[in-house]
C-alpha atoms as a PDB file:
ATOM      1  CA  UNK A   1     -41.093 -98.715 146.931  1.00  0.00           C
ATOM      2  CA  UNK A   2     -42.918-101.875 148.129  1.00  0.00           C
ATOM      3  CA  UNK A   3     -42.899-104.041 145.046  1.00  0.00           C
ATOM      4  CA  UNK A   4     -43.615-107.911 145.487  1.00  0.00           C
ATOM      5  CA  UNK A   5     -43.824-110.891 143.516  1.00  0.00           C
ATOM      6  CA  UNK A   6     -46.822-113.458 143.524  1.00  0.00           C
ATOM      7  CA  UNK A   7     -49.322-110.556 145.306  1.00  0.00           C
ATOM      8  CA  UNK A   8     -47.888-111.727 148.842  1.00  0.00           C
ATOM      9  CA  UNK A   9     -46.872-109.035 151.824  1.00  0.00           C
ATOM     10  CA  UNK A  10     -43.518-109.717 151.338  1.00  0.00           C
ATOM     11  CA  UNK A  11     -41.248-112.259 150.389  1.00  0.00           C
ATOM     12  CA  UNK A  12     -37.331-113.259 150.950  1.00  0.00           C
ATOM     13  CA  UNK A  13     -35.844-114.959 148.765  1.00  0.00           C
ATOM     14  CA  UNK A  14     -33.338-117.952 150.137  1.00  0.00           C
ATOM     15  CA  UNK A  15     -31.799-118.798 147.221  1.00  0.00           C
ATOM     16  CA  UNK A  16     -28.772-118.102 145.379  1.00  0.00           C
ATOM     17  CA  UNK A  17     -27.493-117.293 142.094  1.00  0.00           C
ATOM     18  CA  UNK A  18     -25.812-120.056 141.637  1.00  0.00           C
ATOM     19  CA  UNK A  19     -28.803-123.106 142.594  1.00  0.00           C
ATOM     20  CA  UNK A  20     -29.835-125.248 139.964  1.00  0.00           C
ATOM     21  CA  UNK A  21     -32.710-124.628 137.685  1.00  0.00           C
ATOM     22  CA  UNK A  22     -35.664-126.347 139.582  1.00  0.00           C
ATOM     23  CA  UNK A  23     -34.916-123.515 142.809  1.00  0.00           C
ATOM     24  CA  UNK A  24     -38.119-121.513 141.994  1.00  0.00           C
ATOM     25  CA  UNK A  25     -39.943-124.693 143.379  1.00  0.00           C
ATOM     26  CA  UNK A  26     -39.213-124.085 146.522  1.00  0.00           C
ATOM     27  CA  UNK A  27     -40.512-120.308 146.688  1.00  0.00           C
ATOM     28  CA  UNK A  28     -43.502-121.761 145.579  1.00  0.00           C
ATOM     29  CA  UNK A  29     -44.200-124.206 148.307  1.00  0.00           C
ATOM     30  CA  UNK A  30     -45.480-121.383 150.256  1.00  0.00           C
ATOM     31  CA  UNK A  31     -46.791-119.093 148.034  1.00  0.00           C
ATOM     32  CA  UNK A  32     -49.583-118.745 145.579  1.00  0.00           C
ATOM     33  CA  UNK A  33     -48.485-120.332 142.427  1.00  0.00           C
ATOM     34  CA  UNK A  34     -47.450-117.621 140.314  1.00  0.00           C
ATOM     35  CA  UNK A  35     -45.338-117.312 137.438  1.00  0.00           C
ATOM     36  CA  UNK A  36     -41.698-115.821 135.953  1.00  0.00           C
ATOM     37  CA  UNK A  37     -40.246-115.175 132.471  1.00  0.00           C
ATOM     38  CA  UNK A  38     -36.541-115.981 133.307  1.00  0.00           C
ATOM     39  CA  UNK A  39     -34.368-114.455 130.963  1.00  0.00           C
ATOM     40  CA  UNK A  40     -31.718-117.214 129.130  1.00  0.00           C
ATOM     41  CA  UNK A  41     -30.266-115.419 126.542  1.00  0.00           C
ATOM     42  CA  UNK A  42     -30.653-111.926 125.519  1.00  0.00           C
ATOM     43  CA  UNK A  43     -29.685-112.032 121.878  1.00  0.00           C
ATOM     44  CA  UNK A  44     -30.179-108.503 120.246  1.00  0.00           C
ATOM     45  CA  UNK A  45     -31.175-105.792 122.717  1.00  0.00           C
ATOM     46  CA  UNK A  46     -31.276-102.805 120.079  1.00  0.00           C
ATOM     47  CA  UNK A  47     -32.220-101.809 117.035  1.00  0.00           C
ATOM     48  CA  UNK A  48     -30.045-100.467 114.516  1.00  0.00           C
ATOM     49  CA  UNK A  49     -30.990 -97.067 112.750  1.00  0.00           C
ATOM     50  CA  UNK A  50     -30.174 -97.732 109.917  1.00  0.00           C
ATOM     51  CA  UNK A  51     -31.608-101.384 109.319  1.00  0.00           C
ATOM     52  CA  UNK A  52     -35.242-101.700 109.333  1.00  0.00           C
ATOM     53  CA  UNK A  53     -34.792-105.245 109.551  1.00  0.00           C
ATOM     54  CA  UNK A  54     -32.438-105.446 112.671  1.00  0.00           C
ATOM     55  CA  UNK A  55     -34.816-107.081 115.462  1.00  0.00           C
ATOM     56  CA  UNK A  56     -34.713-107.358 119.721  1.00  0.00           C
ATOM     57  CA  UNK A  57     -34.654-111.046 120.255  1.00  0.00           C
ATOM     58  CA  UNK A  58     -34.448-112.547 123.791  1.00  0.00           C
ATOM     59  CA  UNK A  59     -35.034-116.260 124.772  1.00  0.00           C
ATOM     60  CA  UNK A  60     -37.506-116.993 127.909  1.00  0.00           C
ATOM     61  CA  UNK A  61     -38.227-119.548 129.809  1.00  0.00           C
ATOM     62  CA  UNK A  62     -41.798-119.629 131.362  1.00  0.00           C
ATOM     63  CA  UNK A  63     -41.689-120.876 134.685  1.00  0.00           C
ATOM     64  CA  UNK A  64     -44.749-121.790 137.795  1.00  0.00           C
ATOM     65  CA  UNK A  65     -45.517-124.429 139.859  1.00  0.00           C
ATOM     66  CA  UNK A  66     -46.807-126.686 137.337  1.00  0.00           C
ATOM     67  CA  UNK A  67     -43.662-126.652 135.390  1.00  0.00           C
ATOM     68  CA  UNK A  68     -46.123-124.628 132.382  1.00  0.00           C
ATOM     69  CA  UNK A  69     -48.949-126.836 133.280  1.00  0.00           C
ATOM     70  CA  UNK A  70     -50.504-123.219 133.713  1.00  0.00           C
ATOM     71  CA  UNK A  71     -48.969-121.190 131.197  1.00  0.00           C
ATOM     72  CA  UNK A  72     -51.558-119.653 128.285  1.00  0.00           C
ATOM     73  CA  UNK A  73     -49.675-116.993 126.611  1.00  0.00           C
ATOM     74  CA  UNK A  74     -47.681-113.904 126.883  1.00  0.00           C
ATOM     75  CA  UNK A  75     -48.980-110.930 125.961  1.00  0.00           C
ATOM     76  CA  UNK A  76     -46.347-107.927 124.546  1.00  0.00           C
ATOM     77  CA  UNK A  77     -46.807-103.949 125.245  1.00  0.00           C
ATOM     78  CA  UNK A  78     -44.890-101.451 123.395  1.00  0.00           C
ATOM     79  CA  UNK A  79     -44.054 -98.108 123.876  1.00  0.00           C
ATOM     80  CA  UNK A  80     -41.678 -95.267 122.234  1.00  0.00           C
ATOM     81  CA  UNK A  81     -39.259 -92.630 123.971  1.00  0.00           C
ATOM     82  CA  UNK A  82     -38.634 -90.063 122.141  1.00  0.00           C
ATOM     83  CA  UNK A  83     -35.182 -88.617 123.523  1.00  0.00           C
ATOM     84  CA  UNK A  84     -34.189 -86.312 120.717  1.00  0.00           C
ATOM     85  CA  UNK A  85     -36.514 -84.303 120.918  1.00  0.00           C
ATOM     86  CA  UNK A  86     -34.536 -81.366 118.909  1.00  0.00           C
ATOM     87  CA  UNK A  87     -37.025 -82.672 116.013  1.00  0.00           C
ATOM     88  CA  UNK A  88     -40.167 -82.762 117.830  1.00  0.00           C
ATOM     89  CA  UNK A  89     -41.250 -84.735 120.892  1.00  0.00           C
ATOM     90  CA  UNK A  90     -42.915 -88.054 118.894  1.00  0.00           C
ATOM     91  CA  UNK A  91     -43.301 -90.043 122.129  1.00  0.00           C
ATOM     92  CA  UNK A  92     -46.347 -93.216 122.107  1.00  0.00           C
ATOM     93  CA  UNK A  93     -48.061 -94.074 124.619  1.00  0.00           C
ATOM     94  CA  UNK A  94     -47.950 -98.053 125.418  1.00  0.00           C
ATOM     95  CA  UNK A  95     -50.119-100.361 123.107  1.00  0.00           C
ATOM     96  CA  UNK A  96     -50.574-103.914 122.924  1.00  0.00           C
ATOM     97  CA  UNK A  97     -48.026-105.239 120.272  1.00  0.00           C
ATOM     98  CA  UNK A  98     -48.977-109.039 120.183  1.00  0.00           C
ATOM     99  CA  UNK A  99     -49.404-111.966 122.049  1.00  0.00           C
ATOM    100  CA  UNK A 100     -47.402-115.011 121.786  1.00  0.00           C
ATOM    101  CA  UNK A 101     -49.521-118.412 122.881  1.00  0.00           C
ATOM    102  CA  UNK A 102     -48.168-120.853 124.833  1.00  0.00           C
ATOM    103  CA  UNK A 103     -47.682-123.207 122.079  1.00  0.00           C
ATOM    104  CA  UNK A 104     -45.145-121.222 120.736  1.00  0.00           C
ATOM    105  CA  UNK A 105     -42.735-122.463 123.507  1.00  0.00           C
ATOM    106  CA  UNK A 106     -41.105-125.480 123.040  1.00  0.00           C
ATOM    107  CA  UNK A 107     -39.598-127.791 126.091  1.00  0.00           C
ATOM    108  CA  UNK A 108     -36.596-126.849 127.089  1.00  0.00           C
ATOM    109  CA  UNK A 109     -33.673-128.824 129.016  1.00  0.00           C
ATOM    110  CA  UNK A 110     -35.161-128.329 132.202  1.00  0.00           C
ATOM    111  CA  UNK A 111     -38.577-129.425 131.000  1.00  0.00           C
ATOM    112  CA  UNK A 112     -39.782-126.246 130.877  1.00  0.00           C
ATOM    113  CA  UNK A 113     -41.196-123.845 128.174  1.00  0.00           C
ATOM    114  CA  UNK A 114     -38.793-121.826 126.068  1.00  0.00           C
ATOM    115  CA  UNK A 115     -39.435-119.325 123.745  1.00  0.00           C
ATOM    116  CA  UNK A 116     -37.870-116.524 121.244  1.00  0.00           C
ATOM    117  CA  UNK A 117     -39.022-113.204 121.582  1.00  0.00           C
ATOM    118  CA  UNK A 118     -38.845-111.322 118.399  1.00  0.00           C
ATOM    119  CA  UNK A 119     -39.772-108.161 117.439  1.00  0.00           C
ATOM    120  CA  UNK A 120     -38.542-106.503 114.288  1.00  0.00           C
ATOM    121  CA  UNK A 121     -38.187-102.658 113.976  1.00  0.00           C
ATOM    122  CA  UNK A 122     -40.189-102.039 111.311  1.00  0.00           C
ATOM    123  CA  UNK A 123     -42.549-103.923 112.998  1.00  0.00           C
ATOM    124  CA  UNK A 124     -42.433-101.150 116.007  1.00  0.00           C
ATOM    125  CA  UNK A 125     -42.336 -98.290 113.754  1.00  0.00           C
ATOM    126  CA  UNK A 126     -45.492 -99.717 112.146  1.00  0.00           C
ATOM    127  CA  UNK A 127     -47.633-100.882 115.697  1.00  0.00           C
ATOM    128  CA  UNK A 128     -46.782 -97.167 116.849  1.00  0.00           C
ATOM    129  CA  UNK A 129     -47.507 -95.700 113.683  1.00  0.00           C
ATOM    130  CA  UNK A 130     -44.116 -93.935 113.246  1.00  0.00           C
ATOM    131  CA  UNK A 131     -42.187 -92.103 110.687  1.00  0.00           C
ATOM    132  CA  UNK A 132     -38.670 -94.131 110.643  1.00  0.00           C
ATOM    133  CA  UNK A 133     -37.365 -90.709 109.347  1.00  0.00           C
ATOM    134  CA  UNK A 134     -37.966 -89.217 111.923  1.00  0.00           C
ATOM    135  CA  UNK A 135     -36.537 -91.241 114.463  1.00  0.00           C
ATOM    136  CA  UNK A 136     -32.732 -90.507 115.679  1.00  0.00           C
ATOM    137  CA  UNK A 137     -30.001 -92.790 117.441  1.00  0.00           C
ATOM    138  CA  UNK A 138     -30.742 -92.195 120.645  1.00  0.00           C
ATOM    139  CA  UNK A 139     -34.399 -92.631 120.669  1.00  0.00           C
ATOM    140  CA  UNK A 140     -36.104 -95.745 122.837  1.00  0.00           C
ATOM    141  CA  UNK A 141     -38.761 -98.452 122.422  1.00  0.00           C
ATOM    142  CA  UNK A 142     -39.765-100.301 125.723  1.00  0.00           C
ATOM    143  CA  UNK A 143     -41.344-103.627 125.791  1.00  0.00           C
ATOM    144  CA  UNK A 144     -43.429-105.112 128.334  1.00  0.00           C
ATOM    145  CA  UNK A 145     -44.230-108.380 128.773  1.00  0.00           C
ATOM    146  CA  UNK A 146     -46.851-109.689 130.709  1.00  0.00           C
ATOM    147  CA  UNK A 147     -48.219-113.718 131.582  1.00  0.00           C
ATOM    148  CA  UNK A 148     -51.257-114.860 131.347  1.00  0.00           C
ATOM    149  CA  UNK A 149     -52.614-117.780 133.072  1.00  0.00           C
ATOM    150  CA  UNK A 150     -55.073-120.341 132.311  1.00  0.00           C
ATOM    151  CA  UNK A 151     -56.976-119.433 135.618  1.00  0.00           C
ATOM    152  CA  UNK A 152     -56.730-115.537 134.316  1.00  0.00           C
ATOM    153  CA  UNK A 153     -54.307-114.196 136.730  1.00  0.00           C
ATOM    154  CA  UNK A 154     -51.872-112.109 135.244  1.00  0.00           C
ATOM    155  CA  UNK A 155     -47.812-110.978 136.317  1.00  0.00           C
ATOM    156  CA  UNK A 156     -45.496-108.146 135.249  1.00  0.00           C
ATOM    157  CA  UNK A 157     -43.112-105.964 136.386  1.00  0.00           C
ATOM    158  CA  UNK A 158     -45.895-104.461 138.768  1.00  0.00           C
ATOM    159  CA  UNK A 159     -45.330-108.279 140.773  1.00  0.00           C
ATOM    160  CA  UNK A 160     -42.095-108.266 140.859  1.00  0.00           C
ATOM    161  CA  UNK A 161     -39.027-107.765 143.733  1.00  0.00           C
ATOM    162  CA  UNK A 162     -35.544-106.811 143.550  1.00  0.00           C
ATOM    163  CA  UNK A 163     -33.956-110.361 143.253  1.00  0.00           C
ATOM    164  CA  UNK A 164     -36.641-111.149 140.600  1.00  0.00           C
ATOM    165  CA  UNK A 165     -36.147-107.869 138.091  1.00  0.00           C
ATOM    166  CA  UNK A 166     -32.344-108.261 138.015  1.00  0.00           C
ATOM    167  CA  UNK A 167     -30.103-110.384 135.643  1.00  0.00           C
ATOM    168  CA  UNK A 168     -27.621-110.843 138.629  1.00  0.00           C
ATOM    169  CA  UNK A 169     -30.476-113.470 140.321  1.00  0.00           C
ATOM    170  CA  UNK A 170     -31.672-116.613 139.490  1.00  0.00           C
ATOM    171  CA  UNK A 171     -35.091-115.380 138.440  1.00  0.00           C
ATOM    172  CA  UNK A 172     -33.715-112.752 136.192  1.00  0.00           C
ATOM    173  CA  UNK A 173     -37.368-111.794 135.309  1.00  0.00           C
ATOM    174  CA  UNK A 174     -37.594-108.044 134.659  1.00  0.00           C
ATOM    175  CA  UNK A 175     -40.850-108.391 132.092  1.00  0.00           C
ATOM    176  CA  UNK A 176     -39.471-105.088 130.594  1.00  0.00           C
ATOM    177  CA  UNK A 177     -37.029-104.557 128.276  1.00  0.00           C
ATOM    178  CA  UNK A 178     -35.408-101.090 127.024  1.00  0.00           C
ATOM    179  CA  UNK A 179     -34.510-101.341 122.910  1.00  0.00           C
ATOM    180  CA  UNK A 180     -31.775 -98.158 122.846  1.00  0.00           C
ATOM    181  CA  UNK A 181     -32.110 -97.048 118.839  1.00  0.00           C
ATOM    182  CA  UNK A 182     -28.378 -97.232 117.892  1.00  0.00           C
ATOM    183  CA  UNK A 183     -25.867 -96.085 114.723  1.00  0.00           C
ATOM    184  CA  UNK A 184     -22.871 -98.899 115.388  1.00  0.00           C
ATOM    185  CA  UNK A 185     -19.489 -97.409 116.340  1.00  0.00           C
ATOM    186  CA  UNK A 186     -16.380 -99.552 116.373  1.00  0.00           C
ATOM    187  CA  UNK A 187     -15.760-101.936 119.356  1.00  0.00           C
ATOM    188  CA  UNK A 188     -12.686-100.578 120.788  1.00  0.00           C
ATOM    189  CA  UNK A 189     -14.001 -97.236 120.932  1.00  0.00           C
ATOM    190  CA  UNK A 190     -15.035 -95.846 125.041  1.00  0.00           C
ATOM    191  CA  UNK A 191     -12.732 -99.718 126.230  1.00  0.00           C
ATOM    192  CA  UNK A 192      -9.902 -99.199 128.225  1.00  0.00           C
ATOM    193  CA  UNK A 193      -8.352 -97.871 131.663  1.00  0.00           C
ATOM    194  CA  UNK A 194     -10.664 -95.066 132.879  1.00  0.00           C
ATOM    195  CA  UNK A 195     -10.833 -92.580 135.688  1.00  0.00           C
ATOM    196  CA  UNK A 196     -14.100 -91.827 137.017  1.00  0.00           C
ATOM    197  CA  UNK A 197     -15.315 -89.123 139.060  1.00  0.00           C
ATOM    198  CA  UNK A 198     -18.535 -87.934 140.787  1.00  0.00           C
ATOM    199  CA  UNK A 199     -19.277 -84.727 138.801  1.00  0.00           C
ATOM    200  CA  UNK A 200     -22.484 -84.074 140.502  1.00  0.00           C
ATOM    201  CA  UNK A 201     -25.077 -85.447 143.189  1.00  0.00           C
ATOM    202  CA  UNK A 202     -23.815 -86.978 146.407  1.00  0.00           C
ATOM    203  CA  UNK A 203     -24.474 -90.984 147.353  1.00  0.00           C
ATOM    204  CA  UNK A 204     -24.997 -91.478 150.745  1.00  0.00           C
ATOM    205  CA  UNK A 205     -22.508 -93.864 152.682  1.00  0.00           C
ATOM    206  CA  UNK A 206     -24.630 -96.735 153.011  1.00  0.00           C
ATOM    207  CA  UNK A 207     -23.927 -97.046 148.944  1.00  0.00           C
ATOM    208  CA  UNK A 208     -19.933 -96.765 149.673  1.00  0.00           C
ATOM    209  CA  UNK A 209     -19.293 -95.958 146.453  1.00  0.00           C
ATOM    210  CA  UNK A 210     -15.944 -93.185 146.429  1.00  0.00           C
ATOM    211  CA  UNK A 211     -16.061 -89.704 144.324  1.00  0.00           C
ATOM    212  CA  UNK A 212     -13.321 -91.218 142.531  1.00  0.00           C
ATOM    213  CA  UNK A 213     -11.610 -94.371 141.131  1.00  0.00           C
ATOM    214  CA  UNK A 214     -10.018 -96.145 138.130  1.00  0.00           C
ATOM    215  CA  UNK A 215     -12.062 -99.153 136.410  1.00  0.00           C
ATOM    216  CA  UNK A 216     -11.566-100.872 133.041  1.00  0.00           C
ATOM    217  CA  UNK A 217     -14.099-100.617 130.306  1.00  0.00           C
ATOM    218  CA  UNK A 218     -14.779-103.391 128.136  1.00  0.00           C
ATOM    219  CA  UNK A 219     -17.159-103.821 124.653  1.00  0.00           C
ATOM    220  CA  UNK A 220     -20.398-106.392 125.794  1.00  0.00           C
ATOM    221  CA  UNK A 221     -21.524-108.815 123.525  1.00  0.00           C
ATOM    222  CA  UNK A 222     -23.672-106.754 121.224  1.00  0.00           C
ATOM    223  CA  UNK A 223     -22.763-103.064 119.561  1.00  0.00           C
ATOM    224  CA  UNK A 224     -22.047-100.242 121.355  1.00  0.00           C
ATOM    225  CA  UNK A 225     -22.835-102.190 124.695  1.00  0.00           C
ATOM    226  CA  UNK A 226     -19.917-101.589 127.294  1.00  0.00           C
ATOM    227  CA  UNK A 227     -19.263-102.765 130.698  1.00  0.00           C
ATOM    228  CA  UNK A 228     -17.209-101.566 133.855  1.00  0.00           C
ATOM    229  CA  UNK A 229     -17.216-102.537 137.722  1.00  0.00           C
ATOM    230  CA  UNK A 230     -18.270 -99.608 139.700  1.00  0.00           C
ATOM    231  CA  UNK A 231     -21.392-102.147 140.976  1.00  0.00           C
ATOM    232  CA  UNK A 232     -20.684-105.414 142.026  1.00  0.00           C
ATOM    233  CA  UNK A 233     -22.773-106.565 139.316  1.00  0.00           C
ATOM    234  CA  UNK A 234     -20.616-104.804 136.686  1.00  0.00           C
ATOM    235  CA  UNK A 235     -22.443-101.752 135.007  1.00  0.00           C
ATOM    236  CA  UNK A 236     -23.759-102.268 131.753  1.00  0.00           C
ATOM    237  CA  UNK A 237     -24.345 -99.287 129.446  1.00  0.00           C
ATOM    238  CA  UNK A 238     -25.191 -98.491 126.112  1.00  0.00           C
ATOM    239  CA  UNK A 239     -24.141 -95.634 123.809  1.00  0.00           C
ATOM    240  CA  UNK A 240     -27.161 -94.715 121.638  1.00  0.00           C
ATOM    241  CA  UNK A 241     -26.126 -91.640 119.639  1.00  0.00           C
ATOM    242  CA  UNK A 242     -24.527 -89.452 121.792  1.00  0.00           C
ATOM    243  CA  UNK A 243     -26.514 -90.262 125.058  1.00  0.00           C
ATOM    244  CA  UNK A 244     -25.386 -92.923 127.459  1.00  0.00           C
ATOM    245  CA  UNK A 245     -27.964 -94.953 128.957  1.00  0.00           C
ATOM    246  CA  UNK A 246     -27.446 -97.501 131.982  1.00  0.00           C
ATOM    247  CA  UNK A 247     -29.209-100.862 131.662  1.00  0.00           C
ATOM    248  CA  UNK A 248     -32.393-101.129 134.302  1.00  0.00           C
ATOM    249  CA  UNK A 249     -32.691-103.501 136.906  1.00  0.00           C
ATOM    250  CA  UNK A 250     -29.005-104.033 138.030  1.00  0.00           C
ATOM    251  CA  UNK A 251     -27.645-105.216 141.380  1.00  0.00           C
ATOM    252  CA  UNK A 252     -26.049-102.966 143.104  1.00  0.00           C
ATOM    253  CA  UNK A 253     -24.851-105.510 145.731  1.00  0.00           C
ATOM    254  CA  UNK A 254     -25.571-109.139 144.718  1.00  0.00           C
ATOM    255  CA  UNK A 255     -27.838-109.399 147.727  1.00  0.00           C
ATOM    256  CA  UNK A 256     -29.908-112.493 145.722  1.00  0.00           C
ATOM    257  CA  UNK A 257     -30.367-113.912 149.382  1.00  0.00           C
ATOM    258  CA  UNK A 258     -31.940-111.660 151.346  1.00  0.00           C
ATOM    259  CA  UNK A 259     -34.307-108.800 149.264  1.00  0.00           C
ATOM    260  CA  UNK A 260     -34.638-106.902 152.398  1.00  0.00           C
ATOM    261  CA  UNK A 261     -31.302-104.978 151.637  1.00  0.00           C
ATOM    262  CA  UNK A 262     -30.979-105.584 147.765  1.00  0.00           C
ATOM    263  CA  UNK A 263     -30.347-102.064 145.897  1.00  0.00           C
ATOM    264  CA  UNK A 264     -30.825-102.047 142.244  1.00  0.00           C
ATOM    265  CA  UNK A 265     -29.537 -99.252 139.698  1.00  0.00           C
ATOM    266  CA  UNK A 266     -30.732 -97.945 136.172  1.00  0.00           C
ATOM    267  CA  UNK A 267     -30.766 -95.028 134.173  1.00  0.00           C
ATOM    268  CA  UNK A 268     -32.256 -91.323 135.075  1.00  0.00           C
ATOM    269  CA  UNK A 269     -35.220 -90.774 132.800  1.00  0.00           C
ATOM    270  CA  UNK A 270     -34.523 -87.042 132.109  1.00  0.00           C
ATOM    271  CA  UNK A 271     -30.687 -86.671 132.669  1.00  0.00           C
ATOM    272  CA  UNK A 272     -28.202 -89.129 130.250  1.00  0.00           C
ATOM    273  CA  UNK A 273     -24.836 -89.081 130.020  1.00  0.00           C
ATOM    274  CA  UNK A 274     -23.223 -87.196 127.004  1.00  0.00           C
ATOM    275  CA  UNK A 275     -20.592 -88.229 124.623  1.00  0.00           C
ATOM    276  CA  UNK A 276     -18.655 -87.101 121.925  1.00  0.00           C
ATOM    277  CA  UNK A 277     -18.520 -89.841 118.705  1.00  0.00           C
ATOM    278  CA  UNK A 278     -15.473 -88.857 117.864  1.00  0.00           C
ATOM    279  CA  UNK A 279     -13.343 -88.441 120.846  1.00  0.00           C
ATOM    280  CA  UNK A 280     -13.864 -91.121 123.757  1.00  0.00           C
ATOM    281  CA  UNK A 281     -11.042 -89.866 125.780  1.00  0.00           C
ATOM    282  CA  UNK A 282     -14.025 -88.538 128.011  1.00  0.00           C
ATOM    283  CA  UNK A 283     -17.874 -88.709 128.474  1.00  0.00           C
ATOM    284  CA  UNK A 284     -20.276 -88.860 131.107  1.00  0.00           C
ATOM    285  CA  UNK A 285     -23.083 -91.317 132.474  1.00  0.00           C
ATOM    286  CA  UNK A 286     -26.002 -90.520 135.100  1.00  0.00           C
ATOM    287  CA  UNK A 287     -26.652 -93.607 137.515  1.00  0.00           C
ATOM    288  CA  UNK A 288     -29.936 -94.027 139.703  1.00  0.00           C
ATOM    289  CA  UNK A 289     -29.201 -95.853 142.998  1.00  0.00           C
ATOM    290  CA  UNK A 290     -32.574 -97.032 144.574  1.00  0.00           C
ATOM    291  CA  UNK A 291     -33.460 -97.406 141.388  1.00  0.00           C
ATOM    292  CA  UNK A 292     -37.503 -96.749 140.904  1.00  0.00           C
ATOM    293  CA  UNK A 293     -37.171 -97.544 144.875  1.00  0.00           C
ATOM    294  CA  UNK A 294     -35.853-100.372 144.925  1.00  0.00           C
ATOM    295  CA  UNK A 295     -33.170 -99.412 147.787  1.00  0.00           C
ATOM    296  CA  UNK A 296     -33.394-102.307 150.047  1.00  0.00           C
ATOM    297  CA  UNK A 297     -34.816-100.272 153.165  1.00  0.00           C
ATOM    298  CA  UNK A 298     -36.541 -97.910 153.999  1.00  0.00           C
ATOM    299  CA  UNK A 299     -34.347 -96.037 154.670  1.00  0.00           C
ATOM    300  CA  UNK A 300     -32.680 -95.798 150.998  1.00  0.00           C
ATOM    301  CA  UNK A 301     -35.882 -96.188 149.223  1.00  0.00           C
ATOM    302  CA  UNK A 302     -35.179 -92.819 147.469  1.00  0.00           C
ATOM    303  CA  UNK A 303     -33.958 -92.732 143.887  1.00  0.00           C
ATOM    304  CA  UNK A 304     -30.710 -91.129 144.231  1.00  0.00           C
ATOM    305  CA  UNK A 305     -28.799 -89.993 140.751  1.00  0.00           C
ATOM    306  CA  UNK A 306     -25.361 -89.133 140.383  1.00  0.00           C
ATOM    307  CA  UNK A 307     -23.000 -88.062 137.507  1.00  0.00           C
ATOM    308  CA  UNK A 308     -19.709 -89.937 136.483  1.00  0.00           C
ATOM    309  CA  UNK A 309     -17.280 -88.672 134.512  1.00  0.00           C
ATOM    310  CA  UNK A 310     -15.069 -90.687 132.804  1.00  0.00           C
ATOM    311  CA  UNK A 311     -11.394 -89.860 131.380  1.00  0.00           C
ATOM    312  CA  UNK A 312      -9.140 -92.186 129.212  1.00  0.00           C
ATOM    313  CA  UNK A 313      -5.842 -93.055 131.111  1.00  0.00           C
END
């Protein structure tokens, strides 16, 4: 898949994780002024079930060449997954939530425009026209965002490259965000020393990933997030129900220097990982390499899914 950022042929990006906070400056000195929405905090990626008021927040920061100068507002697209569909199949198609002007961002300590993004989950259930009832743990809103200049140019996830979608980079500008539909389960639940195993599918060397291996599993920030190091980024997941769904957009590799070989992972859209509530001595979770294309080459631009199993030590 040949994704790019700014509308340009191609682009490398020079520049590390680790640069200070002015570094998109010099991507745009050869470029067409474009803009990002780089994430700074992601403060409550799900909803819970059972709290109507429970809300995805994340914190932005707008940034293009004019240090906002260009910025007019961000406009928000939601959609609903239905993936419990032993009720009915009550997918949406995407609709245009709301936009948020430009005013609503306030300077930030690197003089550039920060903003909350909030939406609440009645709020979804009421822009999709929903039943709450009939949504299960397990189920999935996405939301889109998408900038909007004061020249009318536009940029979303359609604009964007491997070291810009991914948390792991500087940019950390994926413009889409999956909101899993949870019921909480306690935090030392699925943590510990696990062995994993490749149950099904076969990676190709390049990835260099082994059929087997033992990792630790520890609870993320947030409910029912964990994390484990079988990428060099450190695989987030989430347990929504009894599915297990990998986060989108992460590094593979930690190439932020060079996009040319930068692989990104994410979940399989119609295979998830299974696991039992009540027992977390072992479950399962499908993994995408090349995720949506994003492989690096050519030659490993093909989604490639494979099966872990996990088992408590």
């Amino acid at each position: 898949m040949k994704k790019i950022i700014f509308s340009v042929l191609s682009l490398i990006l020079f520049i590390s994780c680790s640069e200070d906070d002015k570094a998109i400056d010099t991507v745009f000195q050869e470029i067409e002024r474009g803009a990002i929405l780089r994430n700074i905090d992601r403060v409550s990626p799900n909803f819970d079930r059972t709290d109507l008021q429970s809300a995805f927040i994340v914190v932005l920061e707008e940034q293009d060449l004019e240090e906002g100068g260009i910025f007019d507002f961000v406009r928000l697209y939601l959609q609903f997954k239905d993936r419990t569909p032993t009720n009915g199949d009550n997918s949406q198609l995407e609709i245009i939530l709301k936009d948020i002007p430009s005013t609503d961002f306030q300077t930030g300590s690197n003089g550039l425009p920060v903003g909350t993004i909030e939406v609440v989950y009645q709020e979804a259930i009421d822009a999709l026209l929903l039943n709450s009832e009939t949504i299960q743990a397990g189920d999935q809103f996405e939301l889109r965002a998408e900038i909007h200049l004061t020249d009318g140019r536009t940029f979303s996830t359609e604009n964007g490259s491997a070291s810009i979608l991914t948390d792991a980079c500087f940019f950390k500008s994926p413009y889409r965000y999956v909101i899993n539909v949870i019921d909480e389960i306690d935090a030392d639940l699925f943590t510990g020393i696990y062995n994993y195993e490749i149950v099904e599918g076969e990676l190709s060397s390049f990835f260099g990933v082994g059929n087997n291996g033992v990792v630790s599993i520890t609870a993320g920030p947030t409910p029912n997030v964990r994390r484990t190091s079988i990428i060099a980024e450190g695989l987030e997941f989430t347990i929504a129900g009894t599915n297990v769904y990998a986060k989108i957009y992460q590094s593979f590799n930690l190439f932020c220097r060079d996009s040319a070989f930068h692989v990104l992972t994410g979940p399989d859209e119609q295979s998830f990982g299974q696991i039992d509530l009540i027992d977390d001595t072992v479950f399962e979770l499908d993994l995408v390499f090349s995720y949506e294309g994003w492989g690096g080459t050519a030659n490993f631009d093909t989604p490639e899914t494979v099966k872990f199993r996990f088992s408590k030590q």
